[in-house]
Protein backbone atom coordinates (compact mmCIF):
# COMPACT_ATOMS: atom_id res chain seq x y z
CA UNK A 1 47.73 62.88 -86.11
CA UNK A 2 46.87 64.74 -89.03
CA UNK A 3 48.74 67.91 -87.29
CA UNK A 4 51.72 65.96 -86.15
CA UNK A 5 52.21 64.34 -89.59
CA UNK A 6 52.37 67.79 -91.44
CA UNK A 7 54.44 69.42 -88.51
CA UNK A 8 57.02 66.04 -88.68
CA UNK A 9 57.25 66.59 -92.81
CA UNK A 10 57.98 70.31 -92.81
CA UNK A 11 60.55 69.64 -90.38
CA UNK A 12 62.05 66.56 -92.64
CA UNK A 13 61.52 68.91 -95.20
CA UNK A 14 63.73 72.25 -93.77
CA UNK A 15 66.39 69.51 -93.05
CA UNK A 16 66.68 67.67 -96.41
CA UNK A 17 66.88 71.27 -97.92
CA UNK A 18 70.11 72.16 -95.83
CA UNK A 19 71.50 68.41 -96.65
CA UNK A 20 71.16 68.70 -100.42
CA UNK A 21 73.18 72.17 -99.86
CA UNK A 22 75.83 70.82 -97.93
CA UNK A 23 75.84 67.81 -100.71
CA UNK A 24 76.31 70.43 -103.58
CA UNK A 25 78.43 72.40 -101.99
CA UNK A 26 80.89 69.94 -101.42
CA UNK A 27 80.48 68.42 -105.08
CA UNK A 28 80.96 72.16 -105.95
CA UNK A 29 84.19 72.88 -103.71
CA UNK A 30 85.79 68.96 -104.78
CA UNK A 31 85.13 70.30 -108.59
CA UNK A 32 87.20 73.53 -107.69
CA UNK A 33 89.85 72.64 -105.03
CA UNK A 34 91.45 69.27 -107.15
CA UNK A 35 92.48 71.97 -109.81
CA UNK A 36 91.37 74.30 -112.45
CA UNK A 37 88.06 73.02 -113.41
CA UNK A 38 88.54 74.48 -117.17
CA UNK A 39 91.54 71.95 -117.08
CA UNK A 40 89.86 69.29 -115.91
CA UNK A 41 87.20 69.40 -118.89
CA UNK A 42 89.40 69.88 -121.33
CA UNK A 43 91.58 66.75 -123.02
CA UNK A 44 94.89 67.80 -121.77
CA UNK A 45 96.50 68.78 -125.12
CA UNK A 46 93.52 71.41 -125.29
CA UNK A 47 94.58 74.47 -127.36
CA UNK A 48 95.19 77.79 -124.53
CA UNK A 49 93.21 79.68 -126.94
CA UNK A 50 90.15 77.10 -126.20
CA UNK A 51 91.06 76.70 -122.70
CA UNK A 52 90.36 80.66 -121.82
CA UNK A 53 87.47 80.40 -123.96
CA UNK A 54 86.20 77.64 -121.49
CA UNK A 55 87.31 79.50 -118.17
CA UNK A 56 85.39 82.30 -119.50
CA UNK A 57 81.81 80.46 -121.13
CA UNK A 58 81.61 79.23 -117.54
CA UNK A 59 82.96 82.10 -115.67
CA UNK A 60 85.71 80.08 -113.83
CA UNK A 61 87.90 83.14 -113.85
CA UNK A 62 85.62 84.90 -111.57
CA UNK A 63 85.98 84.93 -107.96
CA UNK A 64 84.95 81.44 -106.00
CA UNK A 65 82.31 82.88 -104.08
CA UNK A 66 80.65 84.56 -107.40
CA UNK A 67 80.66 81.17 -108.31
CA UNK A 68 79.05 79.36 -106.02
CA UNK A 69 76.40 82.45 -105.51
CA UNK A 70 75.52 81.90 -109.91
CA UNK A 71 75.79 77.78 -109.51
CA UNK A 72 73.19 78.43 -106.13
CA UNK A 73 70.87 80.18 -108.36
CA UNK A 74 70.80 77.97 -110.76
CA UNK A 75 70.21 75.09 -108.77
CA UNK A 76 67.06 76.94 -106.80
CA UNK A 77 66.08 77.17 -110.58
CA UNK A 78 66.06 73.20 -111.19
CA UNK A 79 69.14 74.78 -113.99
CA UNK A 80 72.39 73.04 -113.52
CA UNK A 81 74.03 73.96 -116.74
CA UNK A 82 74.80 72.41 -119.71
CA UNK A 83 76.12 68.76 -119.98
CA UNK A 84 79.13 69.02 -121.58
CA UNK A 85 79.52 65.54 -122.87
CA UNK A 86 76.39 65.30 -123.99
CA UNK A 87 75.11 69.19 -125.24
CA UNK A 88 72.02 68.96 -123.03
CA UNK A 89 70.59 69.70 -120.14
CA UNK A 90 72.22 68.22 -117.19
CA UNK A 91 69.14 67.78 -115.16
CA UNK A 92 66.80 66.13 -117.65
CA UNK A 93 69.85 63.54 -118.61
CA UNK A 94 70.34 62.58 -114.66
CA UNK A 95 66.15 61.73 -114.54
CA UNK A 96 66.21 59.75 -117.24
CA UNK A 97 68.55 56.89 -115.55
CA UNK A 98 66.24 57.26 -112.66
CA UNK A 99 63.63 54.64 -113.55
CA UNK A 100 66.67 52.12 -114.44
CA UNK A 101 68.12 52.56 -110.98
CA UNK A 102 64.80 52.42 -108.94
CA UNK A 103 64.25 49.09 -111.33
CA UNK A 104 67.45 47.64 -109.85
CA UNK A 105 67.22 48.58 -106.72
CA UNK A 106 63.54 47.85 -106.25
CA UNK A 107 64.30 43.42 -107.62
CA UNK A 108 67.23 43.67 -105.17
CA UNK A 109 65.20 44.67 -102.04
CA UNK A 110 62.64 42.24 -103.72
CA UNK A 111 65.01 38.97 -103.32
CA UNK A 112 67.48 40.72 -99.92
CA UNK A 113 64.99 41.47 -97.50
CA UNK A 114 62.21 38.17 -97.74
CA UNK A 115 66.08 36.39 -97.58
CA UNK A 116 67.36 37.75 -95.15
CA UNK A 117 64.26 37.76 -92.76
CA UNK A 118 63.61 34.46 -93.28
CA UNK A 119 67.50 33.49 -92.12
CA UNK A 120 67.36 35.42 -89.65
CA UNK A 121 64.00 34.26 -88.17
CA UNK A 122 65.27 30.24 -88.92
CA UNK A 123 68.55 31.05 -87.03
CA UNK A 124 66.64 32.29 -83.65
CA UNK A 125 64.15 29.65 -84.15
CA UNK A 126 67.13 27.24 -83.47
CA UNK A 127 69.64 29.01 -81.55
CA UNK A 128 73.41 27.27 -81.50
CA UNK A 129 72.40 24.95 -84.01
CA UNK A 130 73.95 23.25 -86.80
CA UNK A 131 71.16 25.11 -89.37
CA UNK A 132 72.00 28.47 -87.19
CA UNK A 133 75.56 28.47 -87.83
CA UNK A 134 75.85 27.46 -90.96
CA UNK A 135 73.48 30.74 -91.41
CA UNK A 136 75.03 33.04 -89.60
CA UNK A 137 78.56 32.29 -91.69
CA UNK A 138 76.55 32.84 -94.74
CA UNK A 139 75.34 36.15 -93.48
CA UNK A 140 78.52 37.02 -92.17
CA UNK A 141 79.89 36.20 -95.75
CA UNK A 142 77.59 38.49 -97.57
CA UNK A 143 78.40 41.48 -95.11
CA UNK A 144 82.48 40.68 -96.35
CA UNK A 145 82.12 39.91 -99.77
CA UNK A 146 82.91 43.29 -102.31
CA UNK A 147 80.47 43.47 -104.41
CA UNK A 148 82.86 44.33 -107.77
CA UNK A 149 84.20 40.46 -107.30
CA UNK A 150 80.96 39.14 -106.65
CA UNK A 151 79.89 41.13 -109.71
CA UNK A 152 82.59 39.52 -112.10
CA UNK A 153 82.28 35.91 -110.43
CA UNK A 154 78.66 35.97 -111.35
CA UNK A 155 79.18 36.96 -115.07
CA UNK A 156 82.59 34.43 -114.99
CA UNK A 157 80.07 31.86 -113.82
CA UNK A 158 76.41 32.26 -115.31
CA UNK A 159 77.22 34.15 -118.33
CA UNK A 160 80.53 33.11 -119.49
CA UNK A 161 80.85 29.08 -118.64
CA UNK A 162 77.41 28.21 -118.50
CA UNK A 163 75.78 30.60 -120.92
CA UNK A 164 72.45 31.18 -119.21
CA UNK A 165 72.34 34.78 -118.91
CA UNK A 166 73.79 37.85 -120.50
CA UNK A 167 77.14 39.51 -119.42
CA UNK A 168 75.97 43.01 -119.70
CA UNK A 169 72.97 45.52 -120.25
CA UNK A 170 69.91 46.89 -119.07
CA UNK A 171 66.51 45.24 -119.71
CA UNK A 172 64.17 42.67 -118.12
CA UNK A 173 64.70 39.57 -115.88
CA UNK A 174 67.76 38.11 -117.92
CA UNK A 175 69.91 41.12 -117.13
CA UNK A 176 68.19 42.37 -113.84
CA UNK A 177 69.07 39.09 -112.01
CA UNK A 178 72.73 39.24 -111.54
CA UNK A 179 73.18 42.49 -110.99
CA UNK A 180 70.09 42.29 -108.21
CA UNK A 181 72.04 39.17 -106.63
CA UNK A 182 75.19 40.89 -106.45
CA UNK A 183 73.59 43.75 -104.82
CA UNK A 184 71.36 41.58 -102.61
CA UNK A 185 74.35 39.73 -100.94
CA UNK A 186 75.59 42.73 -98.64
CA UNK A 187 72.10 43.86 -97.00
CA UNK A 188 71.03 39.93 -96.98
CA UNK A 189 74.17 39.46 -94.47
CA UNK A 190 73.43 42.38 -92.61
CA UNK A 191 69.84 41.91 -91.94
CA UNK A 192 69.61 38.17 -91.28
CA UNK A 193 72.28 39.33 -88.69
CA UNK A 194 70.33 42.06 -87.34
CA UNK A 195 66.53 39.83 -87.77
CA UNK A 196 68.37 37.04 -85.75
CA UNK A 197 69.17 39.05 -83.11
CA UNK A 198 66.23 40.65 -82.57
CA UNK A 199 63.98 37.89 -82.80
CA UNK A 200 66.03 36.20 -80.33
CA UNK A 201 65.56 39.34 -77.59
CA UNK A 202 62.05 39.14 -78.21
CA UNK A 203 61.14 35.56 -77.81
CA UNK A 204 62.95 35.17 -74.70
CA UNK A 205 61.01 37.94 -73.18
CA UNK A 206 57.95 37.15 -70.84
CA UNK A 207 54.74 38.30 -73.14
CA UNK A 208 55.90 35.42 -75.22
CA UNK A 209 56.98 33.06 -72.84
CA UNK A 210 53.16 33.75 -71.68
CA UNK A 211 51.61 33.03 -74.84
CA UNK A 212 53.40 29.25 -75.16
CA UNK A 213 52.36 28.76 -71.44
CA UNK A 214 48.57 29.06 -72.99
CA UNK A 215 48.87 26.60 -75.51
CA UNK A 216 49.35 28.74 -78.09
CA UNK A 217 51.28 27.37 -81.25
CA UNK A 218 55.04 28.09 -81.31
CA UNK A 219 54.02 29.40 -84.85
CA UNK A 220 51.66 31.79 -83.31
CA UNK A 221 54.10 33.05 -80.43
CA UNK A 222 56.81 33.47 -83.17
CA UNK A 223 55.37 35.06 -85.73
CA UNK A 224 52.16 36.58 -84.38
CA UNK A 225 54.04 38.22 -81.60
CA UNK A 226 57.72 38.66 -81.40
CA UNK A 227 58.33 39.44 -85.07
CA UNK A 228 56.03 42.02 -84.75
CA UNK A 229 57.80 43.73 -82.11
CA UNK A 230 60.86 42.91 -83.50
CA UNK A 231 60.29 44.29 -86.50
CA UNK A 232 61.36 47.94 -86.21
CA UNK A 233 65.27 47.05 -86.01
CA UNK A 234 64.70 45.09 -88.92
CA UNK A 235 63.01 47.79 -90.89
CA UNK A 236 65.03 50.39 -89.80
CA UNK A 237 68.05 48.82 -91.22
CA UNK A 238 66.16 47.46 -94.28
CA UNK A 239 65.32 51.09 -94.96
CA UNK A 240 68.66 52.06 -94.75
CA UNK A 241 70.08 49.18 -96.71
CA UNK A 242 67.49 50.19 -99.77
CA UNK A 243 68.88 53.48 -99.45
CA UNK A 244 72.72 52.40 -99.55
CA UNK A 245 71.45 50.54 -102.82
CA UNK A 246 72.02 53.64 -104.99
CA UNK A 247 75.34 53.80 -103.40
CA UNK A 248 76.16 50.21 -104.36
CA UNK A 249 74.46 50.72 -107.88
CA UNK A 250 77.18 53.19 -108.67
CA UNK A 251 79.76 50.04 -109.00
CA UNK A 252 77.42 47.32 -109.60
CA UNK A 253 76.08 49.39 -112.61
CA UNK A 254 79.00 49.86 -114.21
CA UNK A 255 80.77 46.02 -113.92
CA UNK A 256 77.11 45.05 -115.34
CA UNK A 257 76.69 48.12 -117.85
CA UNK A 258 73.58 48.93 -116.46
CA UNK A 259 72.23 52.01 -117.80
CA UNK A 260 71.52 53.47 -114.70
CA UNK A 261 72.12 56.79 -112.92
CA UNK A 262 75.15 55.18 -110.37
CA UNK A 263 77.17 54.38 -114.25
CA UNK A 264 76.17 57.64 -115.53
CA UNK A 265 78.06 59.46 -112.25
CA UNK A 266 81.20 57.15 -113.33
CA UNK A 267 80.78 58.70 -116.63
CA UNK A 268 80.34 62.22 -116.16
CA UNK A 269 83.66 61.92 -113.94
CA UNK A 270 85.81 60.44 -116.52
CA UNK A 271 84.43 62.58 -119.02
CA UNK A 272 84.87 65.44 -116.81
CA UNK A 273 81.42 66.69 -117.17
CA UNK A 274 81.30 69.00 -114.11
CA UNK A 275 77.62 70.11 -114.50
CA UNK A 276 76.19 66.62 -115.14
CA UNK A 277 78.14 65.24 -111.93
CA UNK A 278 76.24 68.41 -109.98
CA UNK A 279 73.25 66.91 -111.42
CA UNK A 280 73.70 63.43 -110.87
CA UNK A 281 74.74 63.60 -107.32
CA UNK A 282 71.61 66.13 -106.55
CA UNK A 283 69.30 63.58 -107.81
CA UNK A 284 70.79 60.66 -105.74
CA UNK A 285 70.89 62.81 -103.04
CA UNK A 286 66.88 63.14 -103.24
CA UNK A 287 66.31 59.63 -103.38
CA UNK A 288 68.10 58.62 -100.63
CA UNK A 289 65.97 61.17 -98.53
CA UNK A 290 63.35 60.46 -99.99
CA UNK A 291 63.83 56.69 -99.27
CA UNK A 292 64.33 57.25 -95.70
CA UNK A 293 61.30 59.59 -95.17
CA UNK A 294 59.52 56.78 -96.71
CA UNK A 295 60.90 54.76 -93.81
CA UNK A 296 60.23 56.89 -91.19
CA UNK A 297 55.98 56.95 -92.39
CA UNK A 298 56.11 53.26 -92.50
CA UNK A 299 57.59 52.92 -88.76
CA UNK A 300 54.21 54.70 -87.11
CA UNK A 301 52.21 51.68 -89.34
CA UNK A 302 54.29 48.75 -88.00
CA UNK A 303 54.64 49.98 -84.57
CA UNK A 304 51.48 52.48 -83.48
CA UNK A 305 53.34 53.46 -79.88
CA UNK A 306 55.70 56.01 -82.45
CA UNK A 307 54.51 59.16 -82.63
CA UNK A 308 55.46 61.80 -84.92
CA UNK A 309 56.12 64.66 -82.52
CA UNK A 310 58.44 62.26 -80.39
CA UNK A 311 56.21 61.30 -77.65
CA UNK A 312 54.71 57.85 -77.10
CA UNK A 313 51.58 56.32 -76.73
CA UNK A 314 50.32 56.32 -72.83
């Protein structure tokens, strides 16, 4: 196994390493192709006098593919230039929302996935029921609702009429709780959904039906042996869902001013900071792989018959 495991994370490895090249290069071609990228960080009453000053501290006015061969280099280097909004380092300024964002996204998948299991697991418990579909058109709510209005409905409700929690800002459980609600409603939706349906394949199948026939508790049969099989859809798209948090933190973060590294991409675009959007989309690019990898190792400990090098258990 030992083998298998090291051969399976070289190979995740080589293949995150050409997807975080494809990433920058397409943050690096966008930055180029919507116009002159000395235009686009400069205020647009910039002096010309400052504006080929730019074009040339950055070497704009060389050819595209000199470019993208210096940017490269820099990038293998852990260098992505110099933020221009804020005089640093691009890099070190993208890290430090890191810990903010895993914060939010780790009390969202905190309250969404318990949730939506649990739905999910009630609804196939009592199939066509009164309890299911009122369930299911709460999951299929959360799946439709945009999280921007949820966002502002939460702070219209609980922080401007009834006062309980702050609008805005990043710190412990009285700010983290709307913003990890309004990001928990999507993947609750789509997991319940997913959890329901599973659960529902597996406990009509015989090995269950079996187990009831010998007396044991419905409890048992449920819980002891469907949901175990029936957990790798669920985890699967769990996984994913965690991973699409950092997408959804890029909006949520900035209707809640969370001080995260999904506001400071908003940011660096308006401000035009070219070299700190590089940055910030290179390290959200990482976590999501690294998310998913994380995923993958946890499928072989939930289901043993998943092997690494793609064959199954005899």
């Amino acid at each position: 196994m030992g083998v298998a495991i090291t051969a399976y994370l070289v190979r995740r490895l080589g293949h995150s390493l050409l997807v975080l090249v494809g990433v920058l290069a397409i943050v690096f071609v966008l930055g180029r192709g919507i116009g002159d990228p000395a235009r686009i960080m400069l205020a647009p009453d910039a002096p010309q006098e400052q504006y080929l000053a730019t074009r040339k501290q950055f070497g704009f006015d060389d050819p595209l593919y000199v470019q993208f061969a210096r940017v490269a280099s820099g990038w293998a280097q852990g260098d992505f230039g110099m933020s221009m909004w804020q005089r640093v380092p691009s890099l070190p300024v993208a890290l430090s929302r890191v810990p903010a964002t895993l914060h939010l996204a780790l009390a969202t998948a905190l309250i969404a996935i318990p949730t939506a299991i649990v739905i999910g697991t009630i609804s196939a418990i009592r199939p066509r029921s009164a309890l299911d579909r009122a369930l299911t058109v709460l999951s299929l709510g959360g799946v439709s609702t945009a999280e921007f209005w949820l966002g502002l409905m939460l702070i219209l409700l609980f922080a401007v009429q009834l006062g309980w929690l702050p609008t805005s800002g990043y710190g412990g459980l009285e700010y983290t709780l709307l913003p990890a609600l309004t990001l928990a409603f999507r993947p609750i939706g789509r997991i319940a959904q997913v959890a329901r349906g599973a659960m529902l394949d597996e406990m009509s199948k015989a090995y269950v039906v079996t187990a009831r026939s010998k007396g044991l508790s419905e409890r048992v049969c449920t819980f002891g042996h469907a949901f175990r099989n029936a957990a790798i859809p669920i985890i699967t798209l769990a996984g994913d869902e965690t991973a699409s948090l950092l997408n959804g933190a890029v909006v949520v973060e900035t209707v809640f001013g969370w001080a995260g590294i999904g506001s400071l991409l908003i940011q660096s675009i308006g401000r035009r900071d070219l070299p700190l959007v590089e940055a910030t989309v290179f390290v959200i690019a990482v976590l999501i792989i690294s998310l998913n990898l994380i995923v993958d190792l946890i499928y072989t400990r939930v289901d043993p018959r998943i092997r690494f090098g793609g064959a199954a258990a005899g």
